[in-house]
N, C-alpha and C. Protein backbone atom coordinates (compact mmCIF):
# COMPACT_ATOMS: atom_id res chain seq x y z
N UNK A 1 16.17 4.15 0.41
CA UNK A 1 15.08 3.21 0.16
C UNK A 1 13.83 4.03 -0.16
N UNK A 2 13.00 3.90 -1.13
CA UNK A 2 11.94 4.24 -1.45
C UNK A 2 10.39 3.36 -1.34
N UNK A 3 9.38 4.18 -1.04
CA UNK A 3 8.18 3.65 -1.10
C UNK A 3 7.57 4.23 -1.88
N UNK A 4 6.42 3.05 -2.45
CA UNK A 4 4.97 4.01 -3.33
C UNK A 4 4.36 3.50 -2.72
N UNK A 5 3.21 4.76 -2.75
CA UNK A 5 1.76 4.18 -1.76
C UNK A 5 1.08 4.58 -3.83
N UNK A 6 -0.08 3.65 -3.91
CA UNK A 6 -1.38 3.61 -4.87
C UNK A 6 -2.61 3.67 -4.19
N UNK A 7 -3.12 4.27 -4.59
CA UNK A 7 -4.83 4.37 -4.19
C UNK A 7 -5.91 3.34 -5.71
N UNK A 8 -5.06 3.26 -6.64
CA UNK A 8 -5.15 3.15 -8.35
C UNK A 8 -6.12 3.99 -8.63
N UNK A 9 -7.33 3.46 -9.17
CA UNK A 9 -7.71 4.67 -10.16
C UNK A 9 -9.01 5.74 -9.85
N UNK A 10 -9.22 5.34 -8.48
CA UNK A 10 -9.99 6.23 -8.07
C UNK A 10 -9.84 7.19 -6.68
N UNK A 11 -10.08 7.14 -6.10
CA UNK A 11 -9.29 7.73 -4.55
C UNK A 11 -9.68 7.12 -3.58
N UNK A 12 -8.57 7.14 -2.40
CA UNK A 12 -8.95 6.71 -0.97
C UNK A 12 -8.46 7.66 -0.13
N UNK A 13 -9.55 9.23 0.21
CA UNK A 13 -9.15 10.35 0.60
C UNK A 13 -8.38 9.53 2.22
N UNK A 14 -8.77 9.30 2.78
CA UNK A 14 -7.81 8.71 4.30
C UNK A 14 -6.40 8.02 4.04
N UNK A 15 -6.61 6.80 2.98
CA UNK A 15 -5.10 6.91 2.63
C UNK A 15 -4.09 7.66 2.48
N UNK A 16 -4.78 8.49 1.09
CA UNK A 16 -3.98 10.18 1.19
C UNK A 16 -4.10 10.94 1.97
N UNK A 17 -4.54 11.24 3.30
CA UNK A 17 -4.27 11.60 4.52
C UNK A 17 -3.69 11.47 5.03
N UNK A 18 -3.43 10.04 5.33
CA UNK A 18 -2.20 9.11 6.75
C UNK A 18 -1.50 9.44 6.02
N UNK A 19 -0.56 9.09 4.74
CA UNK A 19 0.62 9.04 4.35
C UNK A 19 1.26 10.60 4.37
N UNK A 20 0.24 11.41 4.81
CA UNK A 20 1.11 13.07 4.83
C UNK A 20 1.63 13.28 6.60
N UNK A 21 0.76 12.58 7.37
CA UNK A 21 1.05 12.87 8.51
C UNK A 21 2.24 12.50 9.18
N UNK A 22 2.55 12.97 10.74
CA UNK A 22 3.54 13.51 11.17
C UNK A 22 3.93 12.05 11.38
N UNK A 23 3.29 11.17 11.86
CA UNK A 23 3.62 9.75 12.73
C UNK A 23 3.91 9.02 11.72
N UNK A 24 3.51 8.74 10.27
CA UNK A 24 3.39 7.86 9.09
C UNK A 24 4.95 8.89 8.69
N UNK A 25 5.45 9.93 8.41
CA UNK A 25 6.42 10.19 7.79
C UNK A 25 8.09 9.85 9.09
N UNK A 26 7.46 9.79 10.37
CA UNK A 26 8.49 9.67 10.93
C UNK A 26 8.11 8.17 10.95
N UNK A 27 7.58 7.43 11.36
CA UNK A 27 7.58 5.89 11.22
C UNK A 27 8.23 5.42 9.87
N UNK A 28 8.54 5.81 8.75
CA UNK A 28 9.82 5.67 7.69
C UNK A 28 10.82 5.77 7.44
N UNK A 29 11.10 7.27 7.87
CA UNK A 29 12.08 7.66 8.76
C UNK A 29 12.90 6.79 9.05
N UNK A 30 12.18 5.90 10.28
CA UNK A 30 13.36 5.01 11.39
C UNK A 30 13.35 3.77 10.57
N UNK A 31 12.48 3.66 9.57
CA UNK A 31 12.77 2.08 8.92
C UNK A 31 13.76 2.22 7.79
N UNK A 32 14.69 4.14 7.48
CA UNK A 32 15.52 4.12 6.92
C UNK A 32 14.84 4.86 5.24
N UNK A 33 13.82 4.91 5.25
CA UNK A 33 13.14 5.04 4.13
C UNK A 33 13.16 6.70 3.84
N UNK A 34 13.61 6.87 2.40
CA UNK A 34 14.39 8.43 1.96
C UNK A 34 13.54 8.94 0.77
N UNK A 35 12.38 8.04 0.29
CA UNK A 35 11.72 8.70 -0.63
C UNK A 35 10.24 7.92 -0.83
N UNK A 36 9.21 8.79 -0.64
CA UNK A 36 7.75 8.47 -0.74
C UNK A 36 7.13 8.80 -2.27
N UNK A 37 6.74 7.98 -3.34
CA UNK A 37 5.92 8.74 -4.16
C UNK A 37 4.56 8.06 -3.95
N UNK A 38 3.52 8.39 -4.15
CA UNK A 38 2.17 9.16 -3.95
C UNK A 38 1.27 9.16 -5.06
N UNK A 39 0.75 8.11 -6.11
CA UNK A 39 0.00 7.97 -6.64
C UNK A 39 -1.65 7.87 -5.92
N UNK A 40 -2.28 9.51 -6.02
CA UNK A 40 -3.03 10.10 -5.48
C UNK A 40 -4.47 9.45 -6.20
N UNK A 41 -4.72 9.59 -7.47
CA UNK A 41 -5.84 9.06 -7.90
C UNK A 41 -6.53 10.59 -7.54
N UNK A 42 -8.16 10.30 -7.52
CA UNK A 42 -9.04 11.31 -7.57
C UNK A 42 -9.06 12.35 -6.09
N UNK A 43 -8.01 11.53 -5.21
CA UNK A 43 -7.97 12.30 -3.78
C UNK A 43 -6.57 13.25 -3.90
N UNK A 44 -6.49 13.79 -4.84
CA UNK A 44 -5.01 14.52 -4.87
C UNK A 44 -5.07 15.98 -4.22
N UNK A 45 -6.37 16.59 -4.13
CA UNK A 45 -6.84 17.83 -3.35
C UNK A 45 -6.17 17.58 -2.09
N UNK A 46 -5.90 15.98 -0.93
CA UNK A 46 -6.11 16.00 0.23
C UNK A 46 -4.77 15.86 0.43
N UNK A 47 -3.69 15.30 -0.62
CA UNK A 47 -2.60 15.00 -0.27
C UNK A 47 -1.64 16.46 -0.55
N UNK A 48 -1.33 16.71 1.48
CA UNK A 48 -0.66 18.25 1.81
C UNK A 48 0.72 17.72 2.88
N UNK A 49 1.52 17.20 2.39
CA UNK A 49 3.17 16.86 2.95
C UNK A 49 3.60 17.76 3.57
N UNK A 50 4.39 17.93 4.63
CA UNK A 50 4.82 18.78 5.34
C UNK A 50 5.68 19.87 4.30
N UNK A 51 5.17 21.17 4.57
CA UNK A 51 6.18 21.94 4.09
C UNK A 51 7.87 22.42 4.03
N UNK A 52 8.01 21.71 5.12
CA UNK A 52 9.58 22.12 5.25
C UNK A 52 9.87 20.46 5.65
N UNK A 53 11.48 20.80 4.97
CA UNK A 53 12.54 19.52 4.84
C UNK A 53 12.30 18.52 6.57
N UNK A 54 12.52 19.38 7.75
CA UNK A 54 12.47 18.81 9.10
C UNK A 54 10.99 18.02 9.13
N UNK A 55 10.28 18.79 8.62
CA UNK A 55 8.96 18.17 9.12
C UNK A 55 8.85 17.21 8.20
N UNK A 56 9.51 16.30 6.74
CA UNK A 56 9.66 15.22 6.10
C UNK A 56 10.52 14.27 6.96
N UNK A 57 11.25 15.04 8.08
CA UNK A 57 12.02 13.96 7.97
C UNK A 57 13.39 13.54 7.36
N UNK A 58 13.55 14.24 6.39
CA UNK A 58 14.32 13.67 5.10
C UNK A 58 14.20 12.98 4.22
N UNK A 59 12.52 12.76 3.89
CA UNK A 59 12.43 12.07 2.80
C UNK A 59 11.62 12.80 2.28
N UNK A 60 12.58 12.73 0.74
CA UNK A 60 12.09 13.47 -0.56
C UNK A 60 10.51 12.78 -1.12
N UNK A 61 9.48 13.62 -1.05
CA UNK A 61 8.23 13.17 -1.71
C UNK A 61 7.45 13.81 -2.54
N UNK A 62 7.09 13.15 -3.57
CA UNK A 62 6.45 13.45 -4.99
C UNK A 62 5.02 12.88 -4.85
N UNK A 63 4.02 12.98 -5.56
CA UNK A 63 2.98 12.61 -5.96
C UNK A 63 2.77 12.90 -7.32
N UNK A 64 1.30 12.51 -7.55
CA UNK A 64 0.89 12.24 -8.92
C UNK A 64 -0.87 11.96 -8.89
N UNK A 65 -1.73 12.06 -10.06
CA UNK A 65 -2.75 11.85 -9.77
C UNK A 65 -3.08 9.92 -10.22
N UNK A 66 -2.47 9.94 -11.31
CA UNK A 66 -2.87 8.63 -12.28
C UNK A 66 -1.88 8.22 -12.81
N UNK A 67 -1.20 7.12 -13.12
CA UNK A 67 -0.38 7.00 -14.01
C UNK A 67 -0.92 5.54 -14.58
N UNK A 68 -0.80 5.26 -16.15
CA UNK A 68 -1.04 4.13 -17.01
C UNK A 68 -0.01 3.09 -16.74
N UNK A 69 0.95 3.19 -16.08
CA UNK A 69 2.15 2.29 -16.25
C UNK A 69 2.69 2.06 -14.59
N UNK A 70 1.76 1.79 -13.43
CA UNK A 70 2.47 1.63 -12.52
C UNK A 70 3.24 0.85 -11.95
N UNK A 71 3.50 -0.11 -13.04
CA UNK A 71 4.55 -1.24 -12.70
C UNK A 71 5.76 -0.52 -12.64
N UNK A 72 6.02 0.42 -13.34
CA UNK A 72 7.36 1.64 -13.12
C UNK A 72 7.48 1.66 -12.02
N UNK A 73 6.85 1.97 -11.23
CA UNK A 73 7.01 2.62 -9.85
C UNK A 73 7.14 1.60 -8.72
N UNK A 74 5.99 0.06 -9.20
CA UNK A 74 6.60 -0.18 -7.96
C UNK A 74 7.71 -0.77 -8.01
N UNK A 75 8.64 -1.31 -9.27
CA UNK A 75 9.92 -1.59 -9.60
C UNK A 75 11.03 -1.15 -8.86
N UNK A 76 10.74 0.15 -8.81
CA UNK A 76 11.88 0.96 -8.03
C UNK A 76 11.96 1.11 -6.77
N UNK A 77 10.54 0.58 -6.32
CA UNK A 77 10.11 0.75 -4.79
C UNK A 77 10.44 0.06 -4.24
N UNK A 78 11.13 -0.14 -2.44
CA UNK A 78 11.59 -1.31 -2.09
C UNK A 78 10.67 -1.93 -0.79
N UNK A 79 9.05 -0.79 -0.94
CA UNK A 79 8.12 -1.29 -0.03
C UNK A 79 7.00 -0.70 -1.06
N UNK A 80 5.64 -1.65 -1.24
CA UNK A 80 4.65 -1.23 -1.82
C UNK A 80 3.45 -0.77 -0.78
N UNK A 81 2.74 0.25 -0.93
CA UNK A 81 1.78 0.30 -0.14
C UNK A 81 0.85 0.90 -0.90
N UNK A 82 -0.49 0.04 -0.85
CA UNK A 82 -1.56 -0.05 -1.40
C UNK A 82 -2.88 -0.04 -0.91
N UNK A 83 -4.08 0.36 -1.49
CA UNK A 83 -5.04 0.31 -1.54
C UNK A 83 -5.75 -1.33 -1.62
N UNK A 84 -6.95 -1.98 -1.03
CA UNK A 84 -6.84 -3.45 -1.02
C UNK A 84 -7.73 -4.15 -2.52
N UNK A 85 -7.27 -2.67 -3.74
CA UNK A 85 -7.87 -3.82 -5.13
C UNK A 85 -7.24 -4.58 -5.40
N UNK A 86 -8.01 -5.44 -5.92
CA UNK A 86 -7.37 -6.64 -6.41
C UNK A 86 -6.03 -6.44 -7.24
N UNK A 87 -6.30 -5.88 -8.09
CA UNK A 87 -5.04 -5.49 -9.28
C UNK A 87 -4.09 -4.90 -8.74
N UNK A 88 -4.23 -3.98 -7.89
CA UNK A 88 -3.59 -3.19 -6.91
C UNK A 88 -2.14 -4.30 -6.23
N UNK A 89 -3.07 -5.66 -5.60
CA UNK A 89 -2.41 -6.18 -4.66
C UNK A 89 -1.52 -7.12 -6.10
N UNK A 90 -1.87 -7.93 -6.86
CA UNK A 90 -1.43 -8.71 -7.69
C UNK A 90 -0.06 -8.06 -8.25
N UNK A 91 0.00 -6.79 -8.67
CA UNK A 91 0.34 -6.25 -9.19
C UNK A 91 1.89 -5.91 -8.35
N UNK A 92 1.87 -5.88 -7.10
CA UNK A 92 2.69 -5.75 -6.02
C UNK A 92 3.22 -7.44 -5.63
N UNK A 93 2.64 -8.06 -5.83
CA UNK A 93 2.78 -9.07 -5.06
C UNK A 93 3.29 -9.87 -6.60
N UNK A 94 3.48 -9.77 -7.45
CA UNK A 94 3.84 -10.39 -8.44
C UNK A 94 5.24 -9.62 -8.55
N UNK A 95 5.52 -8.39 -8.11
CA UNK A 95 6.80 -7.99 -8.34
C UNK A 95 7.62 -8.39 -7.39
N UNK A 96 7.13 -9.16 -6.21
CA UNK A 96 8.05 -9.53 -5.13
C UNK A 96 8.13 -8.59 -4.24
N UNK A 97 7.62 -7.55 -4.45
CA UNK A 97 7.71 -6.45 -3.48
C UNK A 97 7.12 -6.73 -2.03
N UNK A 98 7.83 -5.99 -1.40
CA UNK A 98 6.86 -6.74 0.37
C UNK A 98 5.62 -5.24 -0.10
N UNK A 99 4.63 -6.01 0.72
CA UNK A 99 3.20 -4.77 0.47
C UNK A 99 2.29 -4.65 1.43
N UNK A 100 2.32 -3.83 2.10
CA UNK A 100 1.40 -3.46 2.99
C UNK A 100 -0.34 -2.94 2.37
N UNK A 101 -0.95 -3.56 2.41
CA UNK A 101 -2.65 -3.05 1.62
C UNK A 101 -3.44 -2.65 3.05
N UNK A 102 -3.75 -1.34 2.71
CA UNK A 102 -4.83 -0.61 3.31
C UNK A 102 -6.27 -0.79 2.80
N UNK A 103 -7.10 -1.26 3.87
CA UNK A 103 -8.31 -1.70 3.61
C UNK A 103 -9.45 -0.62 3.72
N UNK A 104 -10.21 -0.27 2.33
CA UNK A 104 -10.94 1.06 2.76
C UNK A 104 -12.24 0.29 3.58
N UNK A 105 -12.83 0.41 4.59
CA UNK A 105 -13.93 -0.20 5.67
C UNK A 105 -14.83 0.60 5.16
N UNK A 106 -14.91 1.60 3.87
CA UNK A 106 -16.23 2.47 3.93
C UNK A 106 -16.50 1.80 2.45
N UNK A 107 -16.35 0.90 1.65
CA UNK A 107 -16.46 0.23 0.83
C UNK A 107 -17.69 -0.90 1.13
N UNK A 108 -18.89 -0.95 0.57
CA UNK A 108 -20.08 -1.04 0.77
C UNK A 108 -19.58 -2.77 0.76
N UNK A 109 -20.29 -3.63 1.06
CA UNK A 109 -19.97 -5.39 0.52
C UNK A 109 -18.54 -5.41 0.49
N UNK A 110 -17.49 -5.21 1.55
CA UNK A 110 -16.08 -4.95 1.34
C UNK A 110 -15.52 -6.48 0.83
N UNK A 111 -15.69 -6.59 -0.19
CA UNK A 111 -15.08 -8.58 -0.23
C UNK A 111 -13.39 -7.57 -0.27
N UNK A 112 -13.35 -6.94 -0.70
CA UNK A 112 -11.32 -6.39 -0.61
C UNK A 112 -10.85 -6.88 0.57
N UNK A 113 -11.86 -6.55 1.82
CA UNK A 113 -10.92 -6.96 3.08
C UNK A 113 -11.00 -8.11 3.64
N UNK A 114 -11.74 -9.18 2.79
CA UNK A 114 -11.57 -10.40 3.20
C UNK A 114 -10.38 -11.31 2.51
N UNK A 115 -10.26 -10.71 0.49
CA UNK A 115 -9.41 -11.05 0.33
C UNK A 115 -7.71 -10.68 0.76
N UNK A 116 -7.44 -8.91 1.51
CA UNK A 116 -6.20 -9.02 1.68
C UNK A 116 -6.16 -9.25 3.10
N UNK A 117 -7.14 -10.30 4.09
CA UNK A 117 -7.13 -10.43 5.27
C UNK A 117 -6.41 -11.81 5.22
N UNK A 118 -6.97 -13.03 3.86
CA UNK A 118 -6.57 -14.49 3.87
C UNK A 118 -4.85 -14.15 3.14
N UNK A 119 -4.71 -13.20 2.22
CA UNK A 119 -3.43 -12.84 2.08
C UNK A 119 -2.14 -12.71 3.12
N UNK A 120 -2.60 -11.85 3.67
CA UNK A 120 -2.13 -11.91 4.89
C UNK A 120 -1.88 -13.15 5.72
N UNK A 121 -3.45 -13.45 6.02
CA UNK A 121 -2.81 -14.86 6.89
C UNK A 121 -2.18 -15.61 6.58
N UNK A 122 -1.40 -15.76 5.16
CA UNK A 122 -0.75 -16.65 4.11
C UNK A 122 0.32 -16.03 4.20
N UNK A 123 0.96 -15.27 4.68
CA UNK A 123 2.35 -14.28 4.60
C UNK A 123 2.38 -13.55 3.89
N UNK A 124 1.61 -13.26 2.43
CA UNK A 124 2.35 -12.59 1.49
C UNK A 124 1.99 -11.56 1.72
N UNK A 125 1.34 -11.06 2.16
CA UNK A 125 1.58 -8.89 2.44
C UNK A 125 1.06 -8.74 4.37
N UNK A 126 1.08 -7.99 4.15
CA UNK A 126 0.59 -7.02 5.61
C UNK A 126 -0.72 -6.62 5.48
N UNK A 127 -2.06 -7.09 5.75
CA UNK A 127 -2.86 -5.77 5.72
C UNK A 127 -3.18 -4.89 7.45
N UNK A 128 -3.80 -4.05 7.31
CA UNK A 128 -4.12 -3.01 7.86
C UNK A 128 -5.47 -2.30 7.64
N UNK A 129 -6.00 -1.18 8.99
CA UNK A 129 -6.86 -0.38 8.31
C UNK A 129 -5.65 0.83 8.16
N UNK A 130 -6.07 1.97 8.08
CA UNK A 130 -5.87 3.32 7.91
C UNK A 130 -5.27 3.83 9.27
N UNK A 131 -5.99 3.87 10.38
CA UNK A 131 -5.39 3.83 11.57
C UNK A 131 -4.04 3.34 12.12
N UNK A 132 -4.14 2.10 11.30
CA UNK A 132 -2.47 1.24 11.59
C UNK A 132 -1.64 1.05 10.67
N UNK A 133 -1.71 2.52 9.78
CA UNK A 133 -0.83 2.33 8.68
C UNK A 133 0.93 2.40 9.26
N UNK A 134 0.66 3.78 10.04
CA UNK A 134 2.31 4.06 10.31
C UNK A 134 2.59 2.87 11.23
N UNK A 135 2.13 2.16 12.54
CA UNK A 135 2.24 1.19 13.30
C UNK A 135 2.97 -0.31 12.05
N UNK A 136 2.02 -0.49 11.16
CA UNK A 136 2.46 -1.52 10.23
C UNK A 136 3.78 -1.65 9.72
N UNK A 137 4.20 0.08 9.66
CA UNK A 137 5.26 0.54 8.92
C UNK A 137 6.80 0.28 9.83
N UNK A 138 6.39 1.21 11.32
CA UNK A 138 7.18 1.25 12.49
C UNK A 138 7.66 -0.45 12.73
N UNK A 139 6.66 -1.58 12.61
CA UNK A 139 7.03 -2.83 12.99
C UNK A 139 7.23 -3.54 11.79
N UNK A 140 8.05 -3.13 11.09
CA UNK A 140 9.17 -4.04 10.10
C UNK A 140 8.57 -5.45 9.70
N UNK A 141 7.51 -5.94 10.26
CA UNK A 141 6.68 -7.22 9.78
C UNK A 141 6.27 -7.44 8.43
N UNK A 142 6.81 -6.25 7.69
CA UNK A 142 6.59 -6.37 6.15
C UNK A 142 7.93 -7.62 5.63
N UNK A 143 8.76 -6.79 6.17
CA UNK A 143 10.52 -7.48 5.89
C UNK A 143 10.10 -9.11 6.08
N UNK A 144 9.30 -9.26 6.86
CA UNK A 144 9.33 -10.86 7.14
C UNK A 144 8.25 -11.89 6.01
N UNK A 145 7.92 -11.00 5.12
CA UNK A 145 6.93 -11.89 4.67
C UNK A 145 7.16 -12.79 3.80
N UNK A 146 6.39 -13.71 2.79
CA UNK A 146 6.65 -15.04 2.08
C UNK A 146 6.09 -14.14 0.58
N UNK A 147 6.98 -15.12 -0.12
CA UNK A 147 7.11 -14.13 -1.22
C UNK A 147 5.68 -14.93 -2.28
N UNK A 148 5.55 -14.26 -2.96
CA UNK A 148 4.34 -14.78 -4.01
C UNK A 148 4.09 -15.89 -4.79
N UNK A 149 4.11 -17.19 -5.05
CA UNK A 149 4.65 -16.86 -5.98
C UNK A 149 4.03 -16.88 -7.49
N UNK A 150 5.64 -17.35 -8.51
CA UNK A 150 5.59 -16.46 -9.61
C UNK A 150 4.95 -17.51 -10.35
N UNK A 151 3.64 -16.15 -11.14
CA UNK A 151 2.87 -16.57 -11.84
C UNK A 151 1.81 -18.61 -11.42
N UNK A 152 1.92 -18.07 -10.39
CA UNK A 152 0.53 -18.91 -9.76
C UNK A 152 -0.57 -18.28 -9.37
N UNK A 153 -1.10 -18.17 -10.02
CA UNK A 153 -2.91 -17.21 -9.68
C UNK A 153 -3.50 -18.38 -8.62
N UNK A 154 -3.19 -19.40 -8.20
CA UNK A 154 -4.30 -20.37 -7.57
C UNK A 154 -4.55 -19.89 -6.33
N UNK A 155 -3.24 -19.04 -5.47
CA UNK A 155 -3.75 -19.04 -3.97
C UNK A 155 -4.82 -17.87 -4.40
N UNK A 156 -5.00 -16.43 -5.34
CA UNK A 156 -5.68 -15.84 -4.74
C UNK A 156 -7.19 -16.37 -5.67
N UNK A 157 -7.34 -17.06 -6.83
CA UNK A 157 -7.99 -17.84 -7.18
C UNK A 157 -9.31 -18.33 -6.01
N UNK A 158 -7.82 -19.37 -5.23
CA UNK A 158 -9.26 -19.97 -4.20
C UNK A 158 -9.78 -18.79 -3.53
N UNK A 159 -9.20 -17.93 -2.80
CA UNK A 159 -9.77 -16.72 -2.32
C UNK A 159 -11.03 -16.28 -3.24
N UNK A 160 -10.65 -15.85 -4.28
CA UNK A 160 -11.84 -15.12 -4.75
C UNK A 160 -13.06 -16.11 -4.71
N UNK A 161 -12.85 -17.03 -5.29
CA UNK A 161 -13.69 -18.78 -5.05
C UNK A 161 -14.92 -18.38 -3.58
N UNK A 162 -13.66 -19.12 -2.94
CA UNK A 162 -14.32 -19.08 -1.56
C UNK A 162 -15.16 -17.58 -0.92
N UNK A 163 -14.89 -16.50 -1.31
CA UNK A 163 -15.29 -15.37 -1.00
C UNK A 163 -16.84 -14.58 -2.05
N UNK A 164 -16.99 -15.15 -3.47
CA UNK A 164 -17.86 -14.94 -4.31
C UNK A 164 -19.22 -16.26 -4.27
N UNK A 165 -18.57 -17.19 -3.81
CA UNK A 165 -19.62 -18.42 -4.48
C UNK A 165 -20.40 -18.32 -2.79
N UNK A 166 -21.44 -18.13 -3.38
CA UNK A 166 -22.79 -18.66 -2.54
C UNK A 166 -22.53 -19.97 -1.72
């Protein structure tokens, strides 16, 4: 089973942090998960994976800085984990993929974490901060979620609605 984590097109140096560490690579580990790729964005300096095979775990991991086409990736992926942009989440959540979105809290006027907070409360992904990425991961509550659906923009519609209008 494979995961992609996205930051998309700019960086979220703490994202690319957690996902190298010891607790986030063994919390995959036990959910069975054998391959991480790593669309780094502008934080690719920070993302440093354990050097040796034991300290992965056994899962094979790649990164990348940018890619134009990441619907590739999360296609193949059988868990999405994301950054909380909008396009980011749509983009996951339109493929059916279960998706965990990491909320950056250092994001000035964060409307991101209000919209993948009502997401959430709606079933369709997991969010999280940074802190509770591997925890999110370890408790399989992704597996349980409600799927999107296809090609209805209205639930996140009212969200943006309710979250922009005065």
């Amino acid at each position: 089973m494979s995961v992609y984590v996205t930051v998309g097109s700019t960086g979220f140096d703490e994202l690319v942090t957690a996902v190298c560490t010891r607790q986030f690579l063994q919390s995959l580990a036990a959910r069975g998960f054998r391959q991480l790729c790593v669309q780094c964005g502008s934080s690719e300096d920070l993302f440093t994976p354990p050097s040796t095979e034991s300290g992965a775990f056994g899962i094979a991991i790649e990164s990348f800085d940018y890619t134009s086409s990441p619907q590739r990736f999360i296609e193949q992926a059988d868990l999405v984990i994301c950054h909380a942009g909008t396009g980011s989440i749509l983009e996951a959540l339109h493929s059916r993929k279960p998706t965990i979105v990491v909320v950056n809290h250092r994001l000035m006027d964060n409307h991101q974490s209000e919209i993948a907070q009502e997401l959430s409360r709606r079933g369709y992904l997991v969010s999280t901060a940074v802190s509770g990425l591997a925890d999110a991961v370890a408790s399989g509550a992704y597996s349980k979620l409600i799927p999107y659906p296809n090609a209805d923009p209205q639930p996140i519609g009212e969200i943006l609605d309710e979250e922009t209008l005065f």
